[in-house]
PDB file of N, CA and C in Angstrom:
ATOM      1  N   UNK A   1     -12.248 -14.804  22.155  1.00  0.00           N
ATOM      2  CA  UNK A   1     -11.005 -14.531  21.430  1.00  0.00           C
ATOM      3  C   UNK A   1     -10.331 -13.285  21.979  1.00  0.00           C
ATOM      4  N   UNK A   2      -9.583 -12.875  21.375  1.00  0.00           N
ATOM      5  CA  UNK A   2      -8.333 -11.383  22.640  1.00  0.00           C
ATOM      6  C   UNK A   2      -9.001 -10.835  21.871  1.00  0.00           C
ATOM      7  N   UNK A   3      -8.580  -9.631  22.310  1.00  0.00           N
ATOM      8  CA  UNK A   3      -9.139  -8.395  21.776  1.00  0.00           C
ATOM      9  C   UNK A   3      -8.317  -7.805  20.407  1.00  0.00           C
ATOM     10  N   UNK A   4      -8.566  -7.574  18.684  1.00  0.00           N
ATOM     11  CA  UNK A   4      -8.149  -7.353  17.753  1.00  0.00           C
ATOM     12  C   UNK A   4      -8.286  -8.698  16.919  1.00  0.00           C
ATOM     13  N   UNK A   5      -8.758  -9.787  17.809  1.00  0.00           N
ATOM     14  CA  UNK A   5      -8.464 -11.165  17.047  1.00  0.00           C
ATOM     15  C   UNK A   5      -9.299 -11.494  15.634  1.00  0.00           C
ATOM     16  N   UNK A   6     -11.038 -10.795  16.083  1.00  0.00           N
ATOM     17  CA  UNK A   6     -11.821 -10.683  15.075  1.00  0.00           C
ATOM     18  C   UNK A   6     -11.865  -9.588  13.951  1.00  0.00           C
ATOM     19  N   UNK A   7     -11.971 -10.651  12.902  1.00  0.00           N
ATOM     20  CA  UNK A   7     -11.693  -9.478  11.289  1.00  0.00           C
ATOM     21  C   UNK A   7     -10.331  -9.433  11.305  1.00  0.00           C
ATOM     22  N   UNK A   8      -9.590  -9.776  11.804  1.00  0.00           N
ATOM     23  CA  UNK A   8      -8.389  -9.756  11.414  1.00  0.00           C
ATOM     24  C   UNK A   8      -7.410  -8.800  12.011  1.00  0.00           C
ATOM     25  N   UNK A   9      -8.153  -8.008  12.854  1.00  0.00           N
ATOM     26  CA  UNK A   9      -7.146  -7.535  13.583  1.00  0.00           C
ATOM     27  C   UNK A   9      -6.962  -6.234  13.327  1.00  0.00           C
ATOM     28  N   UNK A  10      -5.832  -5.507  13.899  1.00  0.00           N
ATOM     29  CA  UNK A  10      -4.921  -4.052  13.428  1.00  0.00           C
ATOM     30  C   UNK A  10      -4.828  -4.241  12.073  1.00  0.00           C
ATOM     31  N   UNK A  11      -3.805  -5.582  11.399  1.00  0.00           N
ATOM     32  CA  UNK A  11      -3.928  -5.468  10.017  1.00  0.00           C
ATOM     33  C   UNK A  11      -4.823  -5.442   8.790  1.00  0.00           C
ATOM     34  N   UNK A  12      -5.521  -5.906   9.346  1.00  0.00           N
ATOM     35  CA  UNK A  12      -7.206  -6.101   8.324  1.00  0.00           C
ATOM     36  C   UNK A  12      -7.479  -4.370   8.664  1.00  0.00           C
ATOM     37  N   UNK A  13      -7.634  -3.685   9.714  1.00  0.00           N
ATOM     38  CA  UNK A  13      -7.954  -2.592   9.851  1.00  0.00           C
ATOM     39  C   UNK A  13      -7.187  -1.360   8.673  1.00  0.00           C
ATOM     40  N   UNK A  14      -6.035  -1.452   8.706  1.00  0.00           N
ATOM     41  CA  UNK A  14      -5.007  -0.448   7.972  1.00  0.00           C
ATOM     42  C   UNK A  14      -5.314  -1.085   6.426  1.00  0.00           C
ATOM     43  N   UNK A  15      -5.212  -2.120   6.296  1.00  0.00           N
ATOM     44  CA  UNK A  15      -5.215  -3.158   4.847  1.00  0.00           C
ATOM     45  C   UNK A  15      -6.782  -2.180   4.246  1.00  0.00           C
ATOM     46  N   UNK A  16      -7.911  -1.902   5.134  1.00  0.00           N
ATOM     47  CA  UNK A  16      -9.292  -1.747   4.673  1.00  0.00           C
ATOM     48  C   UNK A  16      -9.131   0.177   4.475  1.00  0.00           C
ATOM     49  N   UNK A  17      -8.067   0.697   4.866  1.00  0.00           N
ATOM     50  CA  UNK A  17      -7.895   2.502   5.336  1.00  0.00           C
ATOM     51  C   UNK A  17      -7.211   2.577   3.896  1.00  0.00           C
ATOM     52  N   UNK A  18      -6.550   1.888   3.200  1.00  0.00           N
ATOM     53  CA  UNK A  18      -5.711   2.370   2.368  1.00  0.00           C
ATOM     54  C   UNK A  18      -6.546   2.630   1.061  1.00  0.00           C
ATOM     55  N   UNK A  19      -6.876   3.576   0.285  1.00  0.00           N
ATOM     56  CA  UNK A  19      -7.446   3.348  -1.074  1.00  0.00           C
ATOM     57  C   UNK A  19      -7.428   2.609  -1.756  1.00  0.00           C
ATOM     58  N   UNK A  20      -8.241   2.380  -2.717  1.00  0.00           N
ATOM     59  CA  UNK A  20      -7.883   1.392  -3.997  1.00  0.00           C
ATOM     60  C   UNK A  20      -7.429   2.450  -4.655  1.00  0.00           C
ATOM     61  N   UNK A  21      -6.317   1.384  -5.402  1.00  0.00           N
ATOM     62  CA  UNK A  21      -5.257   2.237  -6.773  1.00  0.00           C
ATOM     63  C   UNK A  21      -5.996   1.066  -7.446  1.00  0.00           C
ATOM     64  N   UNK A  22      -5.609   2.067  -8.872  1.00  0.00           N
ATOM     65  CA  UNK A  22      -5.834   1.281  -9.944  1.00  0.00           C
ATOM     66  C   UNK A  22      -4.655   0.951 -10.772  1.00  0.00           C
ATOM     67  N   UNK A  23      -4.264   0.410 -11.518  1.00  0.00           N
ATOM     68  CA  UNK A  23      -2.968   0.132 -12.010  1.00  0.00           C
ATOM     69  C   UNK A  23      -2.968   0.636 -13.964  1.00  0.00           C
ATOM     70  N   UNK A  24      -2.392   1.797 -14.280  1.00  0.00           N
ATOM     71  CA  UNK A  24      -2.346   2.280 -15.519  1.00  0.00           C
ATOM     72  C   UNK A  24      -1.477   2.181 -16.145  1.00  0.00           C
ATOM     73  N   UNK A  25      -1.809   1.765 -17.567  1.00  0.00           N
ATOM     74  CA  UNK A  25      -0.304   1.517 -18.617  1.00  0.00           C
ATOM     75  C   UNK A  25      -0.540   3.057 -19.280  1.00  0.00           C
ATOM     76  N   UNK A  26       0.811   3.054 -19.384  1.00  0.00           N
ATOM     77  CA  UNK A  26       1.428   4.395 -20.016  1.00  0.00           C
ATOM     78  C   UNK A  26       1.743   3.905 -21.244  1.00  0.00           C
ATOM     79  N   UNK A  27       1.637   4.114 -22.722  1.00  0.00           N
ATOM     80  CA  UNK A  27       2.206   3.508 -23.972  1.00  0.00           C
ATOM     81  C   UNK A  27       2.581   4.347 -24.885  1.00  0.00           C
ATOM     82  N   UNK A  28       3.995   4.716 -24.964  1.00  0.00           N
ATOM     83  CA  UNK A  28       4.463   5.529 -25.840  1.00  0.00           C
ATOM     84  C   UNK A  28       3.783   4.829 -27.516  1.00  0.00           C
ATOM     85  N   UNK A  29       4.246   5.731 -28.133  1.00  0.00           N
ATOM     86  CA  UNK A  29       4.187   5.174 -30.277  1.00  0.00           C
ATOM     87  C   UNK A  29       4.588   3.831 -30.280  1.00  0.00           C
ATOM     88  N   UNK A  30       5.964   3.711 -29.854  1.00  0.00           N
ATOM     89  CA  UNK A  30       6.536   2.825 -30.254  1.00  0.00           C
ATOM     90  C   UNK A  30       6.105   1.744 -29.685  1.00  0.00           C
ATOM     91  N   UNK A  31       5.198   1.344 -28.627  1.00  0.00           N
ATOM     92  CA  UNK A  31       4.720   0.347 -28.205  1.00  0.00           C
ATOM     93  C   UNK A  31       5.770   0.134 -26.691  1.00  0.00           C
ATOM     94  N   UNK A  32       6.349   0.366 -26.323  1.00  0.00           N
ATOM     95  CA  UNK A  32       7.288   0.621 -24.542  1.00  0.00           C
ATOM     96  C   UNK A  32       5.922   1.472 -23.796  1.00  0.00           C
ATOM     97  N   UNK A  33       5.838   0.852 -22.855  1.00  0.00           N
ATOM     98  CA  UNK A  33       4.398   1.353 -21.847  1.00  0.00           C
ATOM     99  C   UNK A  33       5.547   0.989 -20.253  1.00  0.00           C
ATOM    100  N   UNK A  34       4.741   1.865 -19.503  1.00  0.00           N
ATOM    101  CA  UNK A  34       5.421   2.087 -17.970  1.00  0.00           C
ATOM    102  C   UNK A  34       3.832   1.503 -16.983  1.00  0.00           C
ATOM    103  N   UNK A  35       3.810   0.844 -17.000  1.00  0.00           N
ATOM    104  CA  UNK A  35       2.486   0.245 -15.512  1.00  0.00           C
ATOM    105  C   UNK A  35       2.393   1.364 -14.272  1.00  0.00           C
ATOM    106  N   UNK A  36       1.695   1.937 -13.511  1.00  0.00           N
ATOM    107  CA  UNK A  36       1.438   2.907 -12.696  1.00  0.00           C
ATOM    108  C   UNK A  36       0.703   2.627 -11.818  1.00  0.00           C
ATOM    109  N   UNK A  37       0.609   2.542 -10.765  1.00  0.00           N
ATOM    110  CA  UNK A  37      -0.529   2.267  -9.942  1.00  0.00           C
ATOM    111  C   UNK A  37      -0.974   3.522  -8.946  1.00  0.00           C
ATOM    112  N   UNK A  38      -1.910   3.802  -9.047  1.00  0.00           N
ATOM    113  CA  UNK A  38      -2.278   5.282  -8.906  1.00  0.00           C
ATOM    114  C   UNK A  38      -3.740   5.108  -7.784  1.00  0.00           C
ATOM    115  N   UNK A  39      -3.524   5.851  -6.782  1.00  0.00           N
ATOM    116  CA  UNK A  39      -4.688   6.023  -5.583  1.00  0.00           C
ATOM    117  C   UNK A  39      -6.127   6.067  -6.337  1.00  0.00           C
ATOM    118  N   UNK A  40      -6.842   5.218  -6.956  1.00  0.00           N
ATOM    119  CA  UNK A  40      -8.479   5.806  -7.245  1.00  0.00           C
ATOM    120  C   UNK A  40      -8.688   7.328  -7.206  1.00  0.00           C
ATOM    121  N   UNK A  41      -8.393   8.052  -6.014  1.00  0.00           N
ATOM    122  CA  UNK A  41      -8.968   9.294  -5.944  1.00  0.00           C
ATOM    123  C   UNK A  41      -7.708   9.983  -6.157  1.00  0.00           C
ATOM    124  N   UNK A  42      -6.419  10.086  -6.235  1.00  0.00           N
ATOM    125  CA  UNK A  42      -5.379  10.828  -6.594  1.00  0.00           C
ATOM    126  C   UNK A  42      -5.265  11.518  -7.806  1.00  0.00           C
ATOM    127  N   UNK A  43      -4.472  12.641  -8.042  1.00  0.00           N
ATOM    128  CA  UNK A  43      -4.679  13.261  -9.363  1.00  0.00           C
ATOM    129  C   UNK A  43      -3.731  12.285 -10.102  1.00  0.00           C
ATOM    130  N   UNK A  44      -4.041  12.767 -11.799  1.00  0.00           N
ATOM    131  CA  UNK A  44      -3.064  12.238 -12.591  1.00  0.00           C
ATOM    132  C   UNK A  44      -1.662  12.708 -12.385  1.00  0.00           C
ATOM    133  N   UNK A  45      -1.826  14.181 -12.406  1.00  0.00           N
ATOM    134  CA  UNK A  45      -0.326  14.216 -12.199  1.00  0.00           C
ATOM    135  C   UNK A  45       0.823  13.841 -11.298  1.00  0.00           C
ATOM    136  N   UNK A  46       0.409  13.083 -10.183  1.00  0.00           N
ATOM    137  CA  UNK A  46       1.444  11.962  -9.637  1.00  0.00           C
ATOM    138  C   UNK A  46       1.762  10.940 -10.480  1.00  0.00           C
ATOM    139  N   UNK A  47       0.871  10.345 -11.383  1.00  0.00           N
ATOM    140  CA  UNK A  47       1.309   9.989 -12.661  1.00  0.00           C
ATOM    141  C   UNK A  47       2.156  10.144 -13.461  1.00  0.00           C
ATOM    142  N   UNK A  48       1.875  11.141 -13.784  1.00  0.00           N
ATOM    143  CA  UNK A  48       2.252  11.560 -15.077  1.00  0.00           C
ATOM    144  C   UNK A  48       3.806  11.830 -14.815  1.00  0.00           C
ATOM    145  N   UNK A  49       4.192  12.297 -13.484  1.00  0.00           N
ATOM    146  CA  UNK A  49       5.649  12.733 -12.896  1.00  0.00           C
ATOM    147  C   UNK A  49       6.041  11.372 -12.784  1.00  0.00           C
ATOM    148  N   UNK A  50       5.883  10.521 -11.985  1.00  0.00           N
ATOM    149  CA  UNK A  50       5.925   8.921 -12.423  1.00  0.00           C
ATOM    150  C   UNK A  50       6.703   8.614 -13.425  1.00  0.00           C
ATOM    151  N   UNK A  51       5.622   8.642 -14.335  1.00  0.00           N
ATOM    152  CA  UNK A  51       6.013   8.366 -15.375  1.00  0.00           C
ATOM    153  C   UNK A  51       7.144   9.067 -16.357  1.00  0.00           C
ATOM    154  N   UNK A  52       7.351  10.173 -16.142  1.00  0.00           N
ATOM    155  CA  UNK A  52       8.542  11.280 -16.738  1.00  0.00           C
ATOM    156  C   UNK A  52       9.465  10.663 -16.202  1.00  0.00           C
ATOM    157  N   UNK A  53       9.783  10.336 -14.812  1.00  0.00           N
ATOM    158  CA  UNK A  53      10.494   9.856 -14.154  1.00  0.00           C
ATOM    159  C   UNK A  53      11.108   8.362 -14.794  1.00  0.00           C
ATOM    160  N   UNK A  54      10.339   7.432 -14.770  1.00  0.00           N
ATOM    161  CA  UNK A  54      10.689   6.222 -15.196  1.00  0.00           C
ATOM    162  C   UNK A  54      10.717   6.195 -16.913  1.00  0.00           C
ATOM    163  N   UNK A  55      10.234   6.848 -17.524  1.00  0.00           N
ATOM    164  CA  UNK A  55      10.846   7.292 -18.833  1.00  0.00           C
ATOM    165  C   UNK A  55      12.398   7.774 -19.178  1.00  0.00           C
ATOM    166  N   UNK A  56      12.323   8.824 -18.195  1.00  0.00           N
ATOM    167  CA  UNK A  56      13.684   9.592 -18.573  1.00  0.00           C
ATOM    168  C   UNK A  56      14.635   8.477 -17.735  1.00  0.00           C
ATOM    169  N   UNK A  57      14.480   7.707 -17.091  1.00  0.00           N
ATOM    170  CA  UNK A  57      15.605   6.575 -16.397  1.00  0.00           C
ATOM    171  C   UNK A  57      15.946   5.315 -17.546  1.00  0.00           C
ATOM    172  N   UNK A  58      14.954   5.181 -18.406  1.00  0.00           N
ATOM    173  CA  UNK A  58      14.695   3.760 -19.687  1.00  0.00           C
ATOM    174  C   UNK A  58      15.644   4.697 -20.482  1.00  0.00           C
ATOM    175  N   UNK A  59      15.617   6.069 -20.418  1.00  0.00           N
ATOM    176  CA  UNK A  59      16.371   7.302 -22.013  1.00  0.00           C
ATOM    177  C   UNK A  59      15.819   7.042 -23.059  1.00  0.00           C
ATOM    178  N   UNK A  60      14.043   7.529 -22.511  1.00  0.00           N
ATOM    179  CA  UNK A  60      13.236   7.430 -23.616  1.00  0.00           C
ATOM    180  C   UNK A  60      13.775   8.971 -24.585  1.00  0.00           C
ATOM    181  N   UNK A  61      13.960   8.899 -25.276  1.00  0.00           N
ATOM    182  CA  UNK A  61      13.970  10.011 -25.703  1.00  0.00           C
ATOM    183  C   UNK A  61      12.464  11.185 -25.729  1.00  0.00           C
ATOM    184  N   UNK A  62      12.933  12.286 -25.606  1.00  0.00           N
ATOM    185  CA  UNK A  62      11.215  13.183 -26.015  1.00  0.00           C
ATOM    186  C   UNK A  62      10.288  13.156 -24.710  1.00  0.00           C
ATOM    187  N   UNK A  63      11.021  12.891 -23.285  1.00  0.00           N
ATOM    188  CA  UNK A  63      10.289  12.654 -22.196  1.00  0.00           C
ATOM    189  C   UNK A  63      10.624  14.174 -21.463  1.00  0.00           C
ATOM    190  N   UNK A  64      12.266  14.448 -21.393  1.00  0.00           N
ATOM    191  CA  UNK A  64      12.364  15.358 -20.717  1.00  0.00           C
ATOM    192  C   UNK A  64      13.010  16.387 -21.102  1.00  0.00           C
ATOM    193  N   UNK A  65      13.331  17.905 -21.375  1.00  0.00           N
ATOM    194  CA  UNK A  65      14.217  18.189 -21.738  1.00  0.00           C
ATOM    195  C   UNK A  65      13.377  19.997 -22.203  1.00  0.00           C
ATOM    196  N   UNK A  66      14.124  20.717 -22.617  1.00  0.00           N
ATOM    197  CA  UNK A  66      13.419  22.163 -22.650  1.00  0.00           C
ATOM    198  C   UNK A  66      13.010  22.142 -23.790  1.00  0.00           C
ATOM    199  N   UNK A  67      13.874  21.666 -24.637  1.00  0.00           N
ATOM    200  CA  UNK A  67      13.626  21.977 -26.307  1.00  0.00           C
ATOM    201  C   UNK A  67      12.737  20.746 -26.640  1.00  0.00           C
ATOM    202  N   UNK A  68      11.846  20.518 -25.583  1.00  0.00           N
ATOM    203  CA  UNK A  68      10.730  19.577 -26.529  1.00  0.00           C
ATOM    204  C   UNK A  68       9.319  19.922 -25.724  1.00  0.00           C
ATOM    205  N   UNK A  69       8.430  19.562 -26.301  1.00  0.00           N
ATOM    206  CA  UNK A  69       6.850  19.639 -25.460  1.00  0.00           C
ATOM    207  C   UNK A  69       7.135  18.550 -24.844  1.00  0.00           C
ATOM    208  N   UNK A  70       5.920  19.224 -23.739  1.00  0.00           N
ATOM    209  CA  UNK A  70       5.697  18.423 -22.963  1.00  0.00           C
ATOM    210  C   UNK A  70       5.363  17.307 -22.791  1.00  0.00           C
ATOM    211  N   UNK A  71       5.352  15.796 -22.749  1.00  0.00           N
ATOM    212  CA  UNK A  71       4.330  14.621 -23.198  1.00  0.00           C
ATOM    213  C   UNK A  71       2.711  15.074 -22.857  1.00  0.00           C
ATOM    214  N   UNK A  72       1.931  14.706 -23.494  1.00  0.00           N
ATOM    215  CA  UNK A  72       0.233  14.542 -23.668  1.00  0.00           C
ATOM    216  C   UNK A  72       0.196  12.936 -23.373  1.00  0.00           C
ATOM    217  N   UNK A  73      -1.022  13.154 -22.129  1.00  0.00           N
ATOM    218  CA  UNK A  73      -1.314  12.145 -22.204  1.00  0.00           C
ATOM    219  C   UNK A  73      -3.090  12.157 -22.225  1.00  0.00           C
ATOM    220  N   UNK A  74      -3.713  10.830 -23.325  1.00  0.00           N
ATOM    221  CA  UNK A  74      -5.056  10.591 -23.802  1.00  0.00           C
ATOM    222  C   UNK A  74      -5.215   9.686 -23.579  1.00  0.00           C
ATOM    223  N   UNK A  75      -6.407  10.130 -23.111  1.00  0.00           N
ATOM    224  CA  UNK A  75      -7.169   8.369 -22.668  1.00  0.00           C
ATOM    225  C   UNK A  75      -8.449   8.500 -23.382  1.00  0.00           C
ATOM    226  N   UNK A  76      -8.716   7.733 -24.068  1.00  0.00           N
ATOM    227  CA  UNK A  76     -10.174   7.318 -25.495  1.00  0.00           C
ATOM    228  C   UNK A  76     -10.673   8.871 -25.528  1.00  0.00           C
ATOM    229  N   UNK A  77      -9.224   9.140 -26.479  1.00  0.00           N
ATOM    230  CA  UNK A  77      -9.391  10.054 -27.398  1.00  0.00           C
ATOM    231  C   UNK A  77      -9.338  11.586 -27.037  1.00  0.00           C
ATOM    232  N   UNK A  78      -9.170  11.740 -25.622  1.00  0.00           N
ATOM    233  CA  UNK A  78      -9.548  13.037 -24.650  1.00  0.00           C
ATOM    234  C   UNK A  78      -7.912  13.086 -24.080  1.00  0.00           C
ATOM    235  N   UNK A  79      -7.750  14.558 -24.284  1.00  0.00           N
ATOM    236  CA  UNK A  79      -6.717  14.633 -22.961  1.00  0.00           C
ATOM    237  C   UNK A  79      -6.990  14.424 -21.839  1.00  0.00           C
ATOM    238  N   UNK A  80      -6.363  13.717 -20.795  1.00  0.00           N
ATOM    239  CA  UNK A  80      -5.867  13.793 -19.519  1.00  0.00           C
ATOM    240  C   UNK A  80      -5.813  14.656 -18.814  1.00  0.00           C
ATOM    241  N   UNK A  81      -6.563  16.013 -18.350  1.00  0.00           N
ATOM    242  CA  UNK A  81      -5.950  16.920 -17.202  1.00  0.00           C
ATOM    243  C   UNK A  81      -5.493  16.525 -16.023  1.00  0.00           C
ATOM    244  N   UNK A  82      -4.387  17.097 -15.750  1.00  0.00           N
ATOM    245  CA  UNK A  82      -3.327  16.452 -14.115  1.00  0.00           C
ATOM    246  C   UNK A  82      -3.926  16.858 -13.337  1.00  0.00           C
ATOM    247  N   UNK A  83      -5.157  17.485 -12.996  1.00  0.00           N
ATOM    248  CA  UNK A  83      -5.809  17.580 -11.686  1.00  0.00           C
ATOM    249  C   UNK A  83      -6.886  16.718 -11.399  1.00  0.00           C
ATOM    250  N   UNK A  84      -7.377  15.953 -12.539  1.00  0.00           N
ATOM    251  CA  UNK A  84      -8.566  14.736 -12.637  1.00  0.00           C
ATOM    252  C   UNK A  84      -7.896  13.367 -12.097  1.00  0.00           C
ATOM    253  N   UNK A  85      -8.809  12.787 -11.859  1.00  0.00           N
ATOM    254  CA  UNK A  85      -8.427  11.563 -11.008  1.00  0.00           C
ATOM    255  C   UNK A  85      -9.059  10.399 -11.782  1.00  0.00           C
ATOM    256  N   UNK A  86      -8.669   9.281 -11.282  1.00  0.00           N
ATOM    257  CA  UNK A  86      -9.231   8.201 -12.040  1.00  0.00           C
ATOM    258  C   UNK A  86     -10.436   7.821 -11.889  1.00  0.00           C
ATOM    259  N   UNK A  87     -10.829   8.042 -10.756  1.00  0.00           N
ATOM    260  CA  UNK A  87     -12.560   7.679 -10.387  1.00  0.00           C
ATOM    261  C   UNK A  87     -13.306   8.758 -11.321  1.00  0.00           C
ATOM    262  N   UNK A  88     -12.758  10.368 -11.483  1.00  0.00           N
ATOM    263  CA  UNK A  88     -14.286  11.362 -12.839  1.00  0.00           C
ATOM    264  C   UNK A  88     -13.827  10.547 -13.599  1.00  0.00           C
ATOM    265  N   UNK A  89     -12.855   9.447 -14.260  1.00  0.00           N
ATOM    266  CA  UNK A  89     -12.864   9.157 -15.576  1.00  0.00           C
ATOM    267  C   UNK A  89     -12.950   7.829 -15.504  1.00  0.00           C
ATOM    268  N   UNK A  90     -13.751   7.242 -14.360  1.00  0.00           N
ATOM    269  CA  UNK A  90     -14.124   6.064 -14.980  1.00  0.00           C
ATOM    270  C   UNK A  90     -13.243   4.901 -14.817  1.00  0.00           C
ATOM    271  N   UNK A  91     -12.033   4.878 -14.330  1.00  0.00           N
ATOM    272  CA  UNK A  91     -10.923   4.071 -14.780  1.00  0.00           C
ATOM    273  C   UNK A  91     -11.524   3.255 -13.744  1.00  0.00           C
ATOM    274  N   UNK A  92     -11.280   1.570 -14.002  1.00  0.00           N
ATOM    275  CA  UNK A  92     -10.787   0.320 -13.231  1.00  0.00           C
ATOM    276  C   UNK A  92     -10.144  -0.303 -12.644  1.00  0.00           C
ATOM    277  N   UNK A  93      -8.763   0.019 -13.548  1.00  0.00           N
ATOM    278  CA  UNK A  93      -7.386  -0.747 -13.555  1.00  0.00           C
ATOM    279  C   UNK A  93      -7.653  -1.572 -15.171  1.00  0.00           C
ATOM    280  N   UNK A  94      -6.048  -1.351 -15.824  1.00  0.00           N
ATOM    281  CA  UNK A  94      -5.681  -1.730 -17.092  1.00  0.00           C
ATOM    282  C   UNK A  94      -5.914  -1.160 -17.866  1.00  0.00           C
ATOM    283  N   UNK A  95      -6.399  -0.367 -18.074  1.00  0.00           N
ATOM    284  CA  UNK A  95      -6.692   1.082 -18.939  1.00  0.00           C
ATOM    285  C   UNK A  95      -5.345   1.312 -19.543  1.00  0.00           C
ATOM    286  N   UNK A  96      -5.476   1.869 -20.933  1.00  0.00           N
ATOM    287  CA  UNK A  96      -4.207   2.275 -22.023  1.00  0.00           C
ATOM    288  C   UNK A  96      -4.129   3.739 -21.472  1.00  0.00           C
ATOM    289  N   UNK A  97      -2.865   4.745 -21.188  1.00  0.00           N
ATOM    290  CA  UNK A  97      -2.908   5.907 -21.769  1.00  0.00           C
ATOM    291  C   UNK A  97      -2.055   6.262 -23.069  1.00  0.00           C
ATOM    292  N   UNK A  98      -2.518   6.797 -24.233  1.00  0.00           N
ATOM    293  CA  UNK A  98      -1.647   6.699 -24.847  1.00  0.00           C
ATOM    294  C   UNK A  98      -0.479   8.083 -24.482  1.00  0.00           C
ATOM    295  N   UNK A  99       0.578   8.137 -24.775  1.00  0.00           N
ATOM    296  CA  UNK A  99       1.511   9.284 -24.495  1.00  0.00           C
ATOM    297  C   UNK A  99       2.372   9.492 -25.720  1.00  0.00           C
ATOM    298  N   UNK A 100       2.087  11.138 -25.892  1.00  0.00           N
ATOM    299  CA  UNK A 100       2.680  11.397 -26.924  1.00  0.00           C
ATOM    300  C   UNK A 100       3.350  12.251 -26.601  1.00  0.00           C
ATOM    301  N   UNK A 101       4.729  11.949 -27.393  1.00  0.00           N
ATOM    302  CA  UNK A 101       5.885  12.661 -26.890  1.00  0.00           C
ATOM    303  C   UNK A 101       6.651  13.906 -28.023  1.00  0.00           C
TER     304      UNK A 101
END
């Protein structure tokens, strides 16, 4: 066979380099959630900006703005720190965060 032909090639190669993401729902109170798909080993807070982002574009209210806190986000029952990643906590993909705004 040519040379790259086996395993699939250059593309099988780059396809196997890229991390697994996991894919996270964001779920405000009201039940409106934002889907995320996030590097396995990446911090939350590419997330979490993500998600501010695609919040404040829907005009969630309570996402962005000076005169409010910040959103919290919990996952079974624990805050979220933005420097933890999804692999110390376990995540899969489909995981709830809840976000409180």
């Amino acid at each position: 066979p040519p040379a790259g032909a086996r395993g699939g090639g250059a593309a099988a190669a780059e396809a196997s380099a890229d991390p697994p993401r996991v894919a996270i729902v964001f779920r405000i109170a009201d039940g409106r959630s934002v889907t995320i798909a996030l590097p396995h080993d990446a911090p939350f807070e590419r997330a979490f900006a993500a998600f501010g982002a695609k919040a404040a574009a829907e005009g969630w209210g309570g996402v962005r703005g000076a005169a409010t806190a910040p959103p919290r986000f919990i996952f079974d029952g624990e805050p979220l720190p933005p420097d933890s990643t999804p692999a110390e906590v376990d995540m899969e993909g489909g995981e709830v965060v809840d976000v409180t705004l």
